[in-house]
N, C-alpha and C. Protein backbone atom coordinates (compact mmCIF):
# COMPACT_ATOMS: atom_id res chain seq x y z
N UNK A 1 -6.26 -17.57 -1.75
CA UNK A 1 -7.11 -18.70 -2.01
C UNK A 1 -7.83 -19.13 -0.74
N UNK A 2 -7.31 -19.24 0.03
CA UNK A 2 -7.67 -19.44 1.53
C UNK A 2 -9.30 -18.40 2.28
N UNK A 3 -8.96 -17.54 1.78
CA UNK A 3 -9.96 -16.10 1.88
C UNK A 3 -10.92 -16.45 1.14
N UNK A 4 -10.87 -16.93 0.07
CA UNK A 4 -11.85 -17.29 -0.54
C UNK A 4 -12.58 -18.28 -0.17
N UNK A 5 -12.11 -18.98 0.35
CA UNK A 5 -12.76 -20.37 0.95
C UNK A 5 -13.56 -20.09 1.89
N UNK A 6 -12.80 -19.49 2.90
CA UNK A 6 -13.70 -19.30 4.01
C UNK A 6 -14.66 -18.43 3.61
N UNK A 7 -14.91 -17.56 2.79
CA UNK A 7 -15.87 -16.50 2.15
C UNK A 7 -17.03 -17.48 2.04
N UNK A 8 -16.57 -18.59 0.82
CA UNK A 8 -17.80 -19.80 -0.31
C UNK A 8 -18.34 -20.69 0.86
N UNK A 9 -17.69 -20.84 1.94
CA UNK A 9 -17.61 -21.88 3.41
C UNK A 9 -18.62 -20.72 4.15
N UNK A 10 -18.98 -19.66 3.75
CA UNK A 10 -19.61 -19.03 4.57
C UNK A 10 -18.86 -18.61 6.39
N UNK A 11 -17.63 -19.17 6.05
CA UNK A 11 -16.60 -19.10 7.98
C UNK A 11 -16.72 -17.61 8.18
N UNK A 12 -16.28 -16.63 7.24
CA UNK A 12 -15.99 -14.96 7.44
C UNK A 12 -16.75 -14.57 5.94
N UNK A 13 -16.99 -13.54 6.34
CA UNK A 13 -17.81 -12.12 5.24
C UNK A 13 -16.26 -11.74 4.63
N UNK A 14 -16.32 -11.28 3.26
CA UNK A 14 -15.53 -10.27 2.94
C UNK A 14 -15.20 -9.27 3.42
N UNK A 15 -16.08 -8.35 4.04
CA UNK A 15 -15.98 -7.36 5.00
C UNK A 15 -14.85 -7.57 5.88
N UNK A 16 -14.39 -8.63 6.22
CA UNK A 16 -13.85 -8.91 7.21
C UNK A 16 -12.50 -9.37 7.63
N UNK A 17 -12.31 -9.51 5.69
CA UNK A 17 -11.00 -9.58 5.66
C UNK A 17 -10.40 -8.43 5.25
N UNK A 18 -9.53 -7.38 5.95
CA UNK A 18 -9.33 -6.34 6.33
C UNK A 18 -7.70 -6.32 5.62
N UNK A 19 -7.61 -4.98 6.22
CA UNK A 19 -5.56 -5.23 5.42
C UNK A 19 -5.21 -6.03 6.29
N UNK A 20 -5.09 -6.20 7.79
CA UNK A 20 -4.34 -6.74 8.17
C UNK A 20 -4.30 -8.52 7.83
N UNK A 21 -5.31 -9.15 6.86
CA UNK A 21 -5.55 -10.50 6.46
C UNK A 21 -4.94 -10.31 4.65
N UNK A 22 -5.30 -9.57 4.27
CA UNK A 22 -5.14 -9.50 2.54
C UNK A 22 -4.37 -8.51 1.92
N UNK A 23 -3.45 -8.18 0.95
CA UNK A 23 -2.86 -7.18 0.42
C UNK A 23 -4.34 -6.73 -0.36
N UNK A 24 -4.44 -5.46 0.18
CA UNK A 24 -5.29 -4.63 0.00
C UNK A 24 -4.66 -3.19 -0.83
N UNK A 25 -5.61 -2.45 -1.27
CA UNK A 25 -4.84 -1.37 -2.03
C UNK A 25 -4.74 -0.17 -0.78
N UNK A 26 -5.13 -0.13 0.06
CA UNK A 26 -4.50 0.41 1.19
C UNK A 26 -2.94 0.19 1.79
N UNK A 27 -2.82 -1.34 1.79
CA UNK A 27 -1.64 -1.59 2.53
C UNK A 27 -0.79 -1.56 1.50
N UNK A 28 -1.07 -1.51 -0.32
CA UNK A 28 0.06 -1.85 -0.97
C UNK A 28 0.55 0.03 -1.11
N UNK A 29 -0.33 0.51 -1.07
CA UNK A 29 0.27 2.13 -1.15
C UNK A 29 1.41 2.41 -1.15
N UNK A 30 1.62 2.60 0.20
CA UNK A 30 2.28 3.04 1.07
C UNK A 30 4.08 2.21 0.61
N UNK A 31 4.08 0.60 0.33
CA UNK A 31 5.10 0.46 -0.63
C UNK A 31 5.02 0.88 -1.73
N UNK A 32 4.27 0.96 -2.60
CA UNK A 32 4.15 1.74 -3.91
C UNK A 32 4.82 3.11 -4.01
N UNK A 33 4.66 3.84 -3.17
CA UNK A 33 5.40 4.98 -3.08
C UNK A 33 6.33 5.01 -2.48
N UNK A 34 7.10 4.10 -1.85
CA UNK A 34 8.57 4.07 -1.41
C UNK A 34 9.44 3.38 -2.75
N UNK A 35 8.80 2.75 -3.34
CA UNK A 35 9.27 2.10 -4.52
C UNK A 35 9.61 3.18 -5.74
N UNK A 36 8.59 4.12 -5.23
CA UNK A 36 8.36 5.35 -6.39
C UNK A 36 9.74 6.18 -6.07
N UNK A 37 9.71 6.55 -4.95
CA UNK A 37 10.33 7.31 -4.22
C UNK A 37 11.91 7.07 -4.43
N UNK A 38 12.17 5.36 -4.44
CA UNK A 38 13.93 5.01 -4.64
C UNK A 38 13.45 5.24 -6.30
N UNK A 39 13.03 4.93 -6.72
CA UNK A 39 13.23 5.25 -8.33
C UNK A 39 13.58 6.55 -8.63
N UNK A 40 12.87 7.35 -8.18
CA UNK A 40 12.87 8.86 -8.39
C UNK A 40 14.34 9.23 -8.07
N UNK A 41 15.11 8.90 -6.74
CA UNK A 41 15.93 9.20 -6.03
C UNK A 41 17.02 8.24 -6.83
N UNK A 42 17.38 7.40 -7.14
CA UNK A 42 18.16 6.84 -8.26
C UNK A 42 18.06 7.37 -9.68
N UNK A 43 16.88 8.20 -10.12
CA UNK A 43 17.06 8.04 -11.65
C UNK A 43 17.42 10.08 -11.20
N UNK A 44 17.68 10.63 -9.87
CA UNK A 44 18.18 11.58 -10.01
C UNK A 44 19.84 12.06 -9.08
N UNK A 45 20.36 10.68 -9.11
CA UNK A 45 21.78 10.95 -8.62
C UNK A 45 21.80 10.41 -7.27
N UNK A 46 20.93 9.80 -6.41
CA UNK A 46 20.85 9.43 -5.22
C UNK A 46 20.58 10.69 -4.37
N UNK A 47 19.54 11.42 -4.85
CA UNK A 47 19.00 12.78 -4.01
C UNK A 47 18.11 12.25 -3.27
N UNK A 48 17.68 13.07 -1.92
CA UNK A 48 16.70 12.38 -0.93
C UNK A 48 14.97 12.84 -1.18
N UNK A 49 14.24 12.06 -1.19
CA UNK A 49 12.97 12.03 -1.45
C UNK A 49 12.11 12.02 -0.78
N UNK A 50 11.38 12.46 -0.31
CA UNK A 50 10.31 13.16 0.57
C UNK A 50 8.69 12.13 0.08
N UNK A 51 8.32 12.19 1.00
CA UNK A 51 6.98 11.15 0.76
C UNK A 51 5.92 12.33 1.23
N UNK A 52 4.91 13.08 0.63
CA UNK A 52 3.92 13.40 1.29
C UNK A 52 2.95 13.15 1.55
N UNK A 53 2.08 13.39 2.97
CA UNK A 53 0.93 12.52 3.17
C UNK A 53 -0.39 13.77 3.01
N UNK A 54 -1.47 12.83 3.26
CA UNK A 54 -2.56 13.47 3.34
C UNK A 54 -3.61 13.44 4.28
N UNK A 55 -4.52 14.09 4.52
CA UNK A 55 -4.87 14.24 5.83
C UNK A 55 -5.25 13.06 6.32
N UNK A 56 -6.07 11.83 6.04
CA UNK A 56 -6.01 10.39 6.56
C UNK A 56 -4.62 9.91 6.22
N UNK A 57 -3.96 10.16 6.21
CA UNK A 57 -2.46 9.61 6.66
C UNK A 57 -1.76 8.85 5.07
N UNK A 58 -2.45 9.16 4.09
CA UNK A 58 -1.86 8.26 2.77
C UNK A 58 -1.12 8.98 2.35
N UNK A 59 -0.29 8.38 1.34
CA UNK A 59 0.64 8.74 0.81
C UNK A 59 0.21 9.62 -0.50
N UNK A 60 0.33 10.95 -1.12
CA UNK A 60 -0.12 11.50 -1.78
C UNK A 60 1.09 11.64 -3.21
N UNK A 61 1.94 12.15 -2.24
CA UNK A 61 2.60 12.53 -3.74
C UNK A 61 4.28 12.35 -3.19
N UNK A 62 5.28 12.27 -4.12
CA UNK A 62 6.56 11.72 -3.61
C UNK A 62 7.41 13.01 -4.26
N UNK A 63 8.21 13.84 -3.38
CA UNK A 63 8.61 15.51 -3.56
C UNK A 63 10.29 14.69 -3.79
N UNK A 64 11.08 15.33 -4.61
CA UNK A 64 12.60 15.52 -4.44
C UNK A 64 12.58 16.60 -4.46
């Protein structure tokens, strides 16, 4: 709500609020697939789960 204000207040551009100001779908990734990852690894006996990335550094796909 705050982000928004200063947006309608004209204080900062959208542009500008970056991940490090807003849960962005960049920053939620990266939990998204650790979340994926204990699921996977619980719904197969507590086996260890592998996160793979991709060449800019995201999280692509989650290996047991």
């Amino acid at each position: 709500m705050k982000a928004a204000t200063e947006i309608n207040q004209g204080k900062v551009k959208a542009i500008e609020l970056n991940d490090g100001r807003l849960p962005t779908g960049a920053t939620t990734t990266l939990v998204t697939a650790i979340l994926e990852a204990g699921r996977k690894s619980l719904d197969n006996g507590g086996v260890k789960v592998q996160l793979g990335y991709g060449v800019e550094g995201n999280v692509e796909k989650v290996f047991i």
